[in-house]
PDB file of N, CA and C in Angstrom:
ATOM      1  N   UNK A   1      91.124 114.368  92.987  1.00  0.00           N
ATOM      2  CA  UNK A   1      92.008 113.292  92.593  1.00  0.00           C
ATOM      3  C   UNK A   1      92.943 112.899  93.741  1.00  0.00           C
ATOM      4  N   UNK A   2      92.938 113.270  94.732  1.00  0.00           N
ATOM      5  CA  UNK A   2      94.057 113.002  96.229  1.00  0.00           C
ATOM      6  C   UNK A   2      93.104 111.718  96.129  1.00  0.00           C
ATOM      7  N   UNK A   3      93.978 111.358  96.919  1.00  0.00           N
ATOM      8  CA  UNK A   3      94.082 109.847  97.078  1.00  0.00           C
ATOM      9  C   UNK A   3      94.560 109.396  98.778  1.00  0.00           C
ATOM     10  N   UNK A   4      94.075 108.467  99.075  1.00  0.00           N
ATOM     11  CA  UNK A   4      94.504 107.701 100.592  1.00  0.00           C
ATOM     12  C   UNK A   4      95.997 107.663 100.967  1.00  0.00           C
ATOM     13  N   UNK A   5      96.729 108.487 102.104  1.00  0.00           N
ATOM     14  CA  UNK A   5      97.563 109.013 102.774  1.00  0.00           C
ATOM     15  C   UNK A   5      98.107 107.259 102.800  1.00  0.00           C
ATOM     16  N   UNK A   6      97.267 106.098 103.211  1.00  0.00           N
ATOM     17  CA  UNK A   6      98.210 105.240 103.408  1.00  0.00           C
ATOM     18  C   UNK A   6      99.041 104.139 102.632  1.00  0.00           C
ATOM     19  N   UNK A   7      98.783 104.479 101.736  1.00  0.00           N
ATOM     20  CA  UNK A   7      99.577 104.068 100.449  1.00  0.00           C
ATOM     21  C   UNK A   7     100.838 104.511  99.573  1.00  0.00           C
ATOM     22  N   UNK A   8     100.800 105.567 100.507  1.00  0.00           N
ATOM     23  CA  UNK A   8     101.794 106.177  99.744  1.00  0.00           C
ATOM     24  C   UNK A   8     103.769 105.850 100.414  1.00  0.00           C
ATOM     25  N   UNK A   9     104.135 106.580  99.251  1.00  0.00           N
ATOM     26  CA  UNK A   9     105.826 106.316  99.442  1.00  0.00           C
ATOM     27  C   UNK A   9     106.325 107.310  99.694  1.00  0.00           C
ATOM     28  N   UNK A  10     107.742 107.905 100.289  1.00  0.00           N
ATOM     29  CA  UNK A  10     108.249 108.732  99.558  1.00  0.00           C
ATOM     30  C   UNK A  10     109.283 108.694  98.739  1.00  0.00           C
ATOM     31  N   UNK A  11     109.390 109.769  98.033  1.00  0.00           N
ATOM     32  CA  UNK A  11     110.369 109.510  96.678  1.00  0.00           C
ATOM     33  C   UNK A  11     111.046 111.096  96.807  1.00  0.00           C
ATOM     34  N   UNK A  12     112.223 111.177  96.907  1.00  0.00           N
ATOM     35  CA  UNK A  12     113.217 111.949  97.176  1.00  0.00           C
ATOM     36  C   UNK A  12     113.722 112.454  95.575  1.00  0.00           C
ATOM     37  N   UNK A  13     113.582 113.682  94.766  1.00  0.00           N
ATOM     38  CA  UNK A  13     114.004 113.510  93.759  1.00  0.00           C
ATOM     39  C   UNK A  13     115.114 115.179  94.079  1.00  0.00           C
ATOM     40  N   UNK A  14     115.826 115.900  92.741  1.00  0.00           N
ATOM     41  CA  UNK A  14     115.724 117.162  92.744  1.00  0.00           C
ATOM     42  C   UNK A  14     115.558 117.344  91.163  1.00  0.00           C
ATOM     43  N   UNK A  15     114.974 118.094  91.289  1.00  0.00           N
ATOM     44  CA  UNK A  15     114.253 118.938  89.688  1.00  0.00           C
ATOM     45  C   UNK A  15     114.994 120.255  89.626  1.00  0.00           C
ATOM     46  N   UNK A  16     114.757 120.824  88.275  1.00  0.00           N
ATOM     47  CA  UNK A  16     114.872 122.108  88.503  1.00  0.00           C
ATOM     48  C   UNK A  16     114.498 123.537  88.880  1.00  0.00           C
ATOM     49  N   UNK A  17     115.171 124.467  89.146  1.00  0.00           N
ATOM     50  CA  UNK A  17     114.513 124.878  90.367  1.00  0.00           C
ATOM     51  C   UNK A  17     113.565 125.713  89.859  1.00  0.00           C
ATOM     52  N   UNK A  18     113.912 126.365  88.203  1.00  0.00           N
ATOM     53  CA  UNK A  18     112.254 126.887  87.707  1.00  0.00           C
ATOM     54  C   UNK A  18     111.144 125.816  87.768  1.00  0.00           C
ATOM     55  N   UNK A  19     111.469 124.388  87.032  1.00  0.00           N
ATOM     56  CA  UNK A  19     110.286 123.851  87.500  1.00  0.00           C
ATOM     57  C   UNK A  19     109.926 123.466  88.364  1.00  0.00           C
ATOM     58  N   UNK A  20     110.576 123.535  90.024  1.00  0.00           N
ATOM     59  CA  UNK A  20     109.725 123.253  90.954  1.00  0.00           C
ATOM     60  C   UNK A  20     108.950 124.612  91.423  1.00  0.00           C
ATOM     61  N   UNK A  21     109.750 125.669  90.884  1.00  0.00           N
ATOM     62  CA  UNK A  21     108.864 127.025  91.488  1.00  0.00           C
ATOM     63  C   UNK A  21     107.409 127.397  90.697  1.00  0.00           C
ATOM     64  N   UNK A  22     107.506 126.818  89.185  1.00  0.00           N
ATOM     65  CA  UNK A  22     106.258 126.444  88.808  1.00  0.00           C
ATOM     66  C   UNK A  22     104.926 125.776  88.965  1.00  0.00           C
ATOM     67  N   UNK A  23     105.440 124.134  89.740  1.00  0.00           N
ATOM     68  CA  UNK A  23     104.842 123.810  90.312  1.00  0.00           C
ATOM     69  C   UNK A  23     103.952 124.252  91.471  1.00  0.00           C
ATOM     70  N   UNK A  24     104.984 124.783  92.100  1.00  0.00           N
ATOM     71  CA  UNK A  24     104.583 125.806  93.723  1.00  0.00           C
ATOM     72  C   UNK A  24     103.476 126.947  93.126  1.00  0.00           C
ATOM     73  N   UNK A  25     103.471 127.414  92.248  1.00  0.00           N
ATOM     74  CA  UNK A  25     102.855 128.554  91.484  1.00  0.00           C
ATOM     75  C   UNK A  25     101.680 127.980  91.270  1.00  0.00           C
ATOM     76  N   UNK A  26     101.549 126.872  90.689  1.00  0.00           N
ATOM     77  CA  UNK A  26     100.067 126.272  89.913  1.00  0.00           C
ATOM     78  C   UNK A  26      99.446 125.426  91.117  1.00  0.00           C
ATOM     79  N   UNK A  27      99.985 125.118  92.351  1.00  0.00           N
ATOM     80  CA  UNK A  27      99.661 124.383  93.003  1.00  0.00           C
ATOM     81  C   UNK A  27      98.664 125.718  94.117  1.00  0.00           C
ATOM     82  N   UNK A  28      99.584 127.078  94.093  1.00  0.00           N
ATOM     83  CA  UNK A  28      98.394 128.042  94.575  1.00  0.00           C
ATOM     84  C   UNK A  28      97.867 128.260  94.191  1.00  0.00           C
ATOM     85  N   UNK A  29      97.824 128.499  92.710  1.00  0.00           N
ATOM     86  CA  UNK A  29      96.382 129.064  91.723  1.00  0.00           C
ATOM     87  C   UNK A  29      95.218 127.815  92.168  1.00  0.00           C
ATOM     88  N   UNK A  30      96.301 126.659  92.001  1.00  0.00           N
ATOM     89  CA  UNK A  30      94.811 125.875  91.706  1.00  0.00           C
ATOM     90  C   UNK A  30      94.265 125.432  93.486  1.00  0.00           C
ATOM     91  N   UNK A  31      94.658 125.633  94.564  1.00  0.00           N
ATOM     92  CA  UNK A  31      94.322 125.831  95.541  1.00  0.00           C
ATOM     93  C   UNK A  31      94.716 123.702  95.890  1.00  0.00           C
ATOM     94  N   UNK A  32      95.883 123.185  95.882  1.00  0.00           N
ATOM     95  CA  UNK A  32      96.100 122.468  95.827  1.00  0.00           C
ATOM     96  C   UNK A  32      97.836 121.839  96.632  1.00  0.00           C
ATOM     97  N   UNK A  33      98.101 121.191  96.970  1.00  0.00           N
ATOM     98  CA  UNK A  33      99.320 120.610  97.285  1.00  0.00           C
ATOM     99  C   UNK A  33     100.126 120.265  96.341  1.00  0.00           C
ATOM    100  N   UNK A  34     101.461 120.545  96.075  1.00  0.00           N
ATOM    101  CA  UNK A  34     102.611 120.765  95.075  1.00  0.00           C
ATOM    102  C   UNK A  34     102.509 118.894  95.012  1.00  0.00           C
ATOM    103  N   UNK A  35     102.069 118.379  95.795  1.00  0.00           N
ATOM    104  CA  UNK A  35     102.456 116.733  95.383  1.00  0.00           C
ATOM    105  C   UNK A  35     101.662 116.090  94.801  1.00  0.00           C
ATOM    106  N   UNK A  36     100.153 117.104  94.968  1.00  0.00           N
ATOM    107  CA  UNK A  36      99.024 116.572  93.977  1.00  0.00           C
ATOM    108  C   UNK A  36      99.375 116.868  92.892  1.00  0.00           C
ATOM    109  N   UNK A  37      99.857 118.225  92.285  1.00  0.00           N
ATOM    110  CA  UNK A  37      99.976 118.801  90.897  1.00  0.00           C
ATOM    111  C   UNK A  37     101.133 117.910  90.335  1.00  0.00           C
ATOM    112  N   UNK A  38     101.990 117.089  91.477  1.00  0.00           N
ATOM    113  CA  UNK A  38     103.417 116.464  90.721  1.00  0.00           C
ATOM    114  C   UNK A  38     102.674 115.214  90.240  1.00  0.00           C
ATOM    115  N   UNK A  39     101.736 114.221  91.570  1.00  0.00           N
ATOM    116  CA  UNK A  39     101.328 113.146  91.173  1.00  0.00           C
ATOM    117  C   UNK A  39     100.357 112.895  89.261  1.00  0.00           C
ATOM    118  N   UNK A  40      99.573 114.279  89.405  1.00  0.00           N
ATOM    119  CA  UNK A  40      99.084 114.348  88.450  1.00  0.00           C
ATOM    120  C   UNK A  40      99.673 114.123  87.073  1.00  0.00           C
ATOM    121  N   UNK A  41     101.003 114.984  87.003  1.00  0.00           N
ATOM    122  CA  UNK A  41     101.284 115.080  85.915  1.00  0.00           C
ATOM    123  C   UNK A  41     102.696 113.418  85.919  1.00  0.00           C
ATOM    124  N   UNK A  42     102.867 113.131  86.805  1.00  0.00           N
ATOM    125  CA  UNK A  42     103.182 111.633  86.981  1.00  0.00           C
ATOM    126  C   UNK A  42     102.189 110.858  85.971  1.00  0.00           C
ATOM    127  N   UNK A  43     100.828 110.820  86.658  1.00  0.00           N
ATOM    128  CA  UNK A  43      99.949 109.642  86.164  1.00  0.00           C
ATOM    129  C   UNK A  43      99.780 109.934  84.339  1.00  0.00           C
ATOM    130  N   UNK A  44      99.452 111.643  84.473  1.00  0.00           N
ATOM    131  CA  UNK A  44      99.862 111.813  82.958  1.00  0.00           C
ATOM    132  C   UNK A  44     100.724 111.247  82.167  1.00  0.00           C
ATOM    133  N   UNK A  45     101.791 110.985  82.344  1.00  0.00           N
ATOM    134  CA  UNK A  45     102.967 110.674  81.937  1.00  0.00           C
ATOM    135  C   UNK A  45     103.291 109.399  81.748  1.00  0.00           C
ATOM    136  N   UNK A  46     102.864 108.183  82.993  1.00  0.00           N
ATOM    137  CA  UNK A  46     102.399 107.390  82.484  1.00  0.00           C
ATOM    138  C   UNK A  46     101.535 106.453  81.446  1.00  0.00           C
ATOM    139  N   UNK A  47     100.427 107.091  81.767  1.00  0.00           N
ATOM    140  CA  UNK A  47      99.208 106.875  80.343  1.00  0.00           C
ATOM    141  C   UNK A  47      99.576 107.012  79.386  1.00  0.00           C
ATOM    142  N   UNK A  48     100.443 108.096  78.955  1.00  0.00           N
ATOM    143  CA  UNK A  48     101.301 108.519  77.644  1.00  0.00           C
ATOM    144  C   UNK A  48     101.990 107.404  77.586  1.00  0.00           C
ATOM    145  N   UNK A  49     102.958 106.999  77.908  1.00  0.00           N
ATOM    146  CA  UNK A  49     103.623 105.825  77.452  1.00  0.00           C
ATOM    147  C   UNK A  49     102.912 104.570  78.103  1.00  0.00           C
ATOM    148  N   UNK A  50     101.893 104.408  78.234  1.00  0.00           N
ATOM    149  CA  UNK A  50     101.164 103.134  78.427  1.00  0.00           C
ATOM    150  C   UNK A  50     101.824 102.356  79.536  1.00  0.00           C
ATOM    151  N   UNK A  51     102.496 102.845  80.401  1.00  0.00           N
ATOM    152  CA  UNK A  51     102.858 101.810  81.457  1.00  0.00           C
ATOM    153  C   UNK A  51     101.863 101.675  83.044  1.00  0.00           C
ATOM    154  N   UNK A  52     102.033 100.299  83.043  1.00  0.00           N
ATOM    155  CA  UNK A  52     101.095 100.015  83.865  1.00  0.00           C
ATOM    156  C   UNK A  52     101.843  99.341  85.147  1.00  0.00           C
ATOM    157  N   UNK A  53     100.805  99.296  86.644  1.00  0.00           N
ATOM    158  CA  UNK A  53     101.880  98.794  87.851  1.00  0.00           C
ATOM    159  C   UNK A  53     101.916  97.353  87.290  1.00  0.00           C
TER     160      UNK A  53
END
């Protein structure tokens, strides 16, 4: 599901710090980058509430 490097933004947020250490956690299990596992559950989140670009 990664996607083309040149499209992208960055977006500066802070979360909390269990859930970013979670992230970091599932992003080694799943042998993956903490920004794929964030984007993912982004696009999730979207679809759920139906918003579109």
């Amino acid at each position: 599901m990664e996607q083309d490097t040149s499209s992208r933004e960055q977006l500066n947020l802070r979360i909390d710090s269990t859930l970013a250490m979670q992230t970091k956690i599932l992003a080694i299990q799943q042998k993956r980058r903490p920004n794929a596992i964030v984007e993912e559950a982004l696009r999730d989140l979207l679809k759920k509430y139906k918003v579109k670009a």
